[in-house]
Protein backbone atom coordinates (compact mmCIF):
# COMPACT_ATOMS: atom_id res chain seq x y z
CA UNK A 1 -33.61 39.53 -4.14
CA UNK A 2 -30.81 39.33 -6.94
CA UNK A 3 -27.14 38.94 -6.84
CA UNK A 4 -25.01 41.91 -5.37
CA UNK A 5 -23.57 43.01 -8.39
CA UNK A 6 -24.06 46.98 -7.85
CA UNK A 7 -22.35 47.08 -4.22
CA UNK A 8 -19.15 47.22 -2.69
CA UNK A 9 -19.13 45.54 0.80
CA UNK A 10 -16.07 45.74 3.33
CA UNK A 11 -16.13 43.98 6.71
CA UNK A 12 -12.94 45.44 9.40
CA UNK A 13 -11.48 43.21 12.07
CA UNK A 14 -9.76 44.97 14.48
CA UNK A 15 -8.60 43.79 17.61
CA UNK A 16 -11.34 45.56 19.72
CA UNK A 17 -14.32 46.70 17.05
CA UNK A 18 -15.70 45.46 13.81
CA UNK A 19 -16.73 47.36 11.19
CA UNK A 20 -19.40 46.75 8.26
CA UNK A 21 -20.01 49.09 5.15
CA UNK A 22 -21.67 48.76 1.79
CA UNK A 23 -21.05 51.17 -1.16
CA UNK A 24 -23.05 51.63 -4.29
CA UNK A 25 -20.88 51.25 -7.33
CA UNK A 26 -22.99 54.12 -9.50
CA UNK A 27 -21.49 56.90 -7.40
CA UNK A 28 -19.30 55.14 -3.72
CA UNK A 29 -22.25 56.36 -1.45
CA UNK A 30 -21.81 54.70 1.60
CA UNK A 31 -25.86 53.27 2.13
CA UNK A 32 -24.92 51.30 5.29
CA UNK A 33 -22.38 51.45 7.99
CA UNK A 34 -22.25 49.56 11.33
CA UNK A 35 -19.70 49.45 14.04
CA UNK A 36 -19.00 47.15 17.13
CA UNK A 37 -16.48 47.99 19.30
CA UNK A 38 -15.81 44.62 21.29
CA UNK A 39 -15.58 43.91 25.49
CA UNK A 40 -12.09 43.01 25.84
CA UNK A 41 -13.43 40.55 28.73
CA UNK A 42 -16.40 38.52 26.08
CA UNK A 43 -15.05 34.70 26.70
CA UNK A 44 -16.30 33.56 22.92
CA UNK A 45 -13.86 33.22 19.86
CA UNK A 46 -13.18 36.01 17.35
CA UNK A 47 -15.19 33.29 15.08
CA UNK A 48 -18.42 33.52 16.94
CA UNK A 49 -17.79 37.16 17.43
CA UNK A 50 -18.03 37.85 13.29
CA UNK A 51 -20.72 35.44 13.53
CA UNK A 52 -23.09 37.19 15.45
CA UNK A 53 -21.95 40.54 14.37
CA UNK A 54 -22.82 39.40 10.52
CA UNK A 55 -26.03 37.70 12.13
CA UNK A 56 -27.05 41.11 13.05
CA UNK A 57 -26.04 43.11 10.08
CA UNK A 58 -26.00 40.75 6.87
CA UNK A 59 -30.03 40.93 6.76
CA UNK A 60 -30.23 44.41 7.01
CA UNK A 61 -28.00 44.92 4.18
CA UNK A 62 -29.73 42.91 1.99
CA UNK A 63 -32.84 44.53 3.03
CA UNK A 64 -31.52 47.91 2.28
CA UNK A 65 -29.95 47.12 -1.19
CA UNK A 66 -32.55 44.49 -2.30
CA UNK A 67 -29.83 42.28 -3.11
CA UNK A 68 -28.06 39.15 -1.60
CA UNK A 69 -24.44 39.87 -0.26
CA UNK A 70 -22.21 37.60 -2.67
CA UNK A 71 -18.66 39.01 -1.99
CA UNK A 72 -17.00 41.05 0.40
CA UNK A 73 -13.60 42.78 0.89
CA UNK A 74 -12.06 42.39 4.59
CA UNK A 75 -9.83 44.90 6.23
CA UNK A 76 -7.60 43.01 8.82
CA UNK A 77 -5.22 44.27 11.82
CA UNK A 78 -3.29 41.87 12.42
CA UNK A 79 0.74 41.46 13.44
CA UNK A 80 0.72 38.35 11.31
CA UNK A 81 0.99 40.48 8.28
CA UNK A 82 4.76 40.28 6.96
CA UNK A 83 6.66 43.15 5.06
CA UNK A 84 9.42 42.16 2.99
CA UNK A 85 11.72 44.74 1.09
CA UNK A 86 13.37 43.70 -1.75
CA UNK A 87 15.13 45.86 -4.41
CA UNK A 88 15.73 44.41 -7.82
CA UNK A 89 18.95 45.74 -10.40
CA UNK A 90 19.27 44.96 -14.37
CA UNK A 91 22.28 46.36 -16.24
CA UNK A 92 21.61 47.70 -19.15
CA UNK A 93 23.61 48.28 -22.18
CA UNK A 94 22.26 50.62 -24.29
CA UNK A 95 18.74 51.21 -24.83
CA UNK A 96 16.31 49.95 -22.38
CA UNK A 97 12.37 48.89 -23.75
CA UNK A 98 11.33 50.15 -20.35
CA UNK A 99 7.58 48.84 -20.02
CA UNK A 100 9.06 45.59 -20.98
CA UNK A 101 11.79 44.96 -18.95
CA UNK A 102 9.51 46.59 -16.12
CA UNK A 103 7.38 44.11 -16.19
CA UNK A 104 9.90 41.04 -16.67
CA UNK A 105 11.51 42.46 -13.10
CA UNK A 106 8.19 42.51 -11.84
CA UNK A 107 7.51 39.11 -12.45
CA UNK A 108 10.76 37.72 -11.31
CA UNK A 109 10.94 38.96 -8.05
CA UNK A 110 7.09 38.03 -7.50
CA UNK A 111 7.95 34.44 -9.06
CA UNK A 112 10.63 34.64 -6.25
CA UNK A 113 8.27 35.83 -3.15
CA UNK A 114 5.86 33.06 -4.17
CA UNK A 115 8.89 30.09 -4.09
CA UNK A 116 10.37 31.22 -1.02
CA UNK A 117 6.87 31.90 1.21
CA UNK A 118 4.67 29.10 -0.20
CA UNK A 119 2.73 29.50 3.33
CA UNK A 120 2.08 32.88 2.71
CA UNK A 121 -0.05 34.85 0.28
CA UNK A 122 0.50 37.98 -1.62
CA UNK A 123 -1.53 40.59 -0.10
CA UNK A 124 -0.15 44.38 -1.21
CA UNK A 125 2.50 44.58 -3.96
CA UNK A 126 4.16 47.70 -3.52
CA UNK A 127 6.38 49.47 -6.32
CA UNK A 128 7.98 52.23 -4.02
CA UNK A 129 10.59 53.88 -6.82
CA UNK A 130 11.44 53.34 -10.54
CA UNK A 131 15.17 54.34 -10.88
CA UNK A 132 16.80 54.86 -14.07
CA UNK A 133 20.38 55.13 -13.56
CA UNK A 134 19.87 56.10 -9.86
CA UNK A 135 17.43 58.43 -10.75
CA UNK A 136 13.79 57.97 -9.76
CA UNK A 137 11.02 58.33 -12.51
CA UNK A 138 7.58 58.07 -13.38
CA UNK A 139 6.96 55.27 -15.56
CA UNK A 140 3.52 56.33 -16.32
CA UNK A 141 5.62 59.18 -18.85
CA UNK A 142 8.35 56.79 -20.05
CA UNK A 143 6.60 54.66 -22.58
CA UNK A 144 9.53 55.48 -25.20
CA UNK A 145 12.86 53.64 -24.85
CA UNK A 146 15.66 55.30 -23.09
CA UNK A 147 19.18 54.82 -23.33
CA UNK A 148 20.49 53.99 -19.55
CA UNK A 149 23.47 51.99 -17.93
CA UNK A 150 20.80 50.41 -15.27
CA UNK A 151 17.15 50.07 -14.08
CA UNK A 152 16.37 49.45 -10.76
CA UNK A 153 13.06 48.80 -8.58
CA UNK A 154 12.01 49.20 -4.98
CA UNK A 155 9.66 46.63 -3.87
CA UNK A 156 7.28 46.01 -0.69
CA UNK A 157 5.20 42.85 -0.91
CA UNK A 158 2.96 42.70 2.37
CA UNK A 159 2.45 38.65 2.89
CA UNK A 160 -0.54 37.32 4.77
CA UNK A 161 -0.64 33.29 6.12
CA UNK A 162 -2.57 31.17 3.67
CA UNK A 163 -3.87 29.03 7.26
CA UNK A 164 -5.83 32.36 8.46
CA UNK A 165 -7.14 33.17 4.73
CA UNK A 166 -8.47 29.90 5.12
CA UNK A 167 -9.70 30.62 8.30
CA UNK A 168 -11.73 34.13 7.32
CA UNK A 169 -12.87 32.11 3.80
CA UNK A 170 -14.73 29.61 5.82
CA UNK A 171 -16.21 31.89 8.24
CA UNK A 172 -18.08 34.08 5.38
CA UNK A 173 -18.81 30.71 3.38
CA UNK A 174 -21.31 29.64 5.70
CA UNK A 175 -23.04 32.61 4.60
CA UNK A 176 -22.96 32.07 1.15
CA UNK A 177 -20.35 34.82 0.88
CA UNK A 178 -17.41 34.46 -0.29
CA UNK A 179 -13.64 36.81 -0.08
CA UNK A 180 -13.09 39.28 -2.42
CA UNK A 181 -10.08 41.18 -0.93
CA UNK A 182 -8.20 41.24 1.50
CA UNK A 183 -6.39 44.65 2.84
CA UNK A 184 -3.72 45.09 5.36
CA UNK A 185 -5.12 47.38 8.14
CA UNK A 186 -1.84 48.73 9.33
CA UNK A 187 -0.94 49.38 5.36
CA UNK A 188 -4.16 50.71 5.08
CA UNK A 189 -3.88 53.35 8.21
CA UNK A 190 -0.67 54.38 7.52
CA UNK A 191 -2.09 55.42 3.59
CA UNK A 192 -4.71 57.02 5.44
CA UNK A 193 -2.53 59.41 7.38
CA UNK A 194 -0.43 60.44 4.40
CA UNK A 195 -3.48 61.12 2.57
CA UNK A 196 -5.46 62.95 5.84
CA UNK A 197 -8.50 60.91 4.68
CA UNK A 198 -10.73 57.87 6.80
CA UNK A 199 -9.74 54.45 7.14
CA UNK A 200 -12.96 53.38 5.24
CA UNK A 201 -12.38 56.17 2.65
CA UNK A 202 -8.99 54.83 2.15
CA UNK A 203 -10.07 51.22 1.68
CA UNK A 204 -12.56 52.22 -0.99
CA UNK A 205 -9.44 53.56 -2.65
CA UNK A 206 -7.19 51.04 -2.51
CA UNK A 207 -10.42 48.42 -3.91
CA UNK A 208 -10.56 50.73 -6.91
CA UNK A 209 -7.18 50.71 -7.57
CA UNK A 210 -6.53 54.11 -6.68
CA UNK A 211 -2.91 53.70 -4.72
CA UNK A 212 -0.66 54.61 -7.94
CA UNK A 213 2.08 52.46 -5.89
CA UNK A 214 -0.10 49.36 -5.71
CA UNK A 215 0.21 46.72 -8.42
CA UNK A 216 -3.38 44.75 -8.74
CA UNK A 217 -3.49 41.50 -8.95
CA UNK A 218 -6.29 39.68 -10.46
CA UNK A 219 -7.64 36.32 -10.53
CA UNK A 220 -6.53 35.25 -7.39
CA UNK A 221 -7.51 32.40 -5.66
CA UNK A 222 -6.81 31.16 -2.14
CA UNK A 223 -6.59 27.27 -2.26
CA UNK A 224 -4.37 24.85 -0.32
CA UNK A 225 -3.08 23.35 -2.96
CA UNK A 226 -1.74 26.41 -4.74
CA UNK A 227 -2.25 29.90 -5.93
CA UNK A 228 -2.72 31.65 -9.16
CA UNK A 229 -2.00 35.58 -10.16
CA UNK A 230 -1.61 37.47 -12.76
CA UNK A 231 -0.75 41.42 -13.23
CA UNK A 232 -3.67 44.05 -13.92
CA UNK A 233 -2.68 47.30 -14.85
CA UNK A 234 0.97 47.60 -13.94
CA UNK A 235 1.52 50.71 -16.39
CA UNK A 236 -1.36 52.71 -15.31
């Protein structure tokens, strides 16, 4: 067997079912799919649960694909998640280099979330609305600069504990798999409604960078003693 380099592979935890699913890159078929759905009265940990649900399923996916499972994105429910709103001014006088100063708000207030939740981690970075003077835009047409009195942007970062990513990280490890991404499940539903599509469907989306609200972030690591980011296409 070789590396998984040509599959996508999500794992859902839910409070009573799990859910396992691997996705060729070439064209997002779906070539395996599994669900659990749990016994509310089962006396063993949600740890020894995954276990023996990726017991039964990791070897068949290999099988399938012919290649070893190396990564895989989870999709978590779970009231631990934390929304915080934030909404972020700059005056401007005159003419405004709007990618620019996008981006330096952008980076502030995420320099910000980071300082004040150190036990948390970044999980969704939301851009809900680009105003110009009170005004909401599309920055994807405003690549010219504009003269303005103000720019203003309406934030959601959806924060996840660092103590459970820890938690999930060692689980998979002892299968020689680590965490790609991780995905709010209540973020995640509530995309799926507005967009009348699946749960799994939406997921997909959101791993391919498909949410035009979503900033990616890249290159980040979960570690205890600190985590690194950067932007990935912020402009589109």
């Amino acid at each position: 067997m070789t590396e998984d380099n040509n599959f996508i592979n999500f794992f859902f935890i839910k409070k009573n079912s799990f859910l396992i699913a691997s996705f060729l890159k070439s064209n997002l078929t779906c070539l395996y799919q599994n669900e659990l759905i749990l016994d509310n009265y089962e006396s063993n940990s949600i740890t020894d649960k995954i276990k023996k649900f990726l017991d039964d399923n990791i070897y068949k996916i290999e099988k399938l694909n012919n290649q070893f499972i190396k990564n895989i994105n989870l999709v978590i429910y779970d009231e631990r998640f934390l929304p915080v709103n934030i909404s972020i001014k700059k005056n401007v006088s005159g003419i405004l280099y709007f990618e620019k100063e996008r981006l330096n708000l952008l980076s502030k207030i995420k320099n910000e979330i980071e300082l004040n939740y150190k036990e948390l981690s970044i999980i969704h970075f939301l851009v809900n609305n680009n105003l110009i003077d009170s005004k909401d835009i599309d920055f994807r047409k405003n690549e010219d600069p504009i003269v303005c009195k103000s720019l203003s942007i309406e934030i959601t970062f959806i924060l996840f504990p660092l103590l459970d990513i820890f938690k999930y990280q060692k689980i998979f490890a002892d299968y020689q798999i680590s965490v790609n991404k991780i995905i709010s499940g209540e973020h995640l539903k509530d995309l799926s409604l507005l967009e009348e599509v699946n749960e799994l469907e939406m997921a997909l989306n959101i791993f391919l960078g498909n949410n035009p609200k979503e900033v990616i972030l890249l290159s980040k690591k979960f570690k205890k003693e600190g985590i690194f980011e950067k932007f990935f296409h912020l402009f589109g």
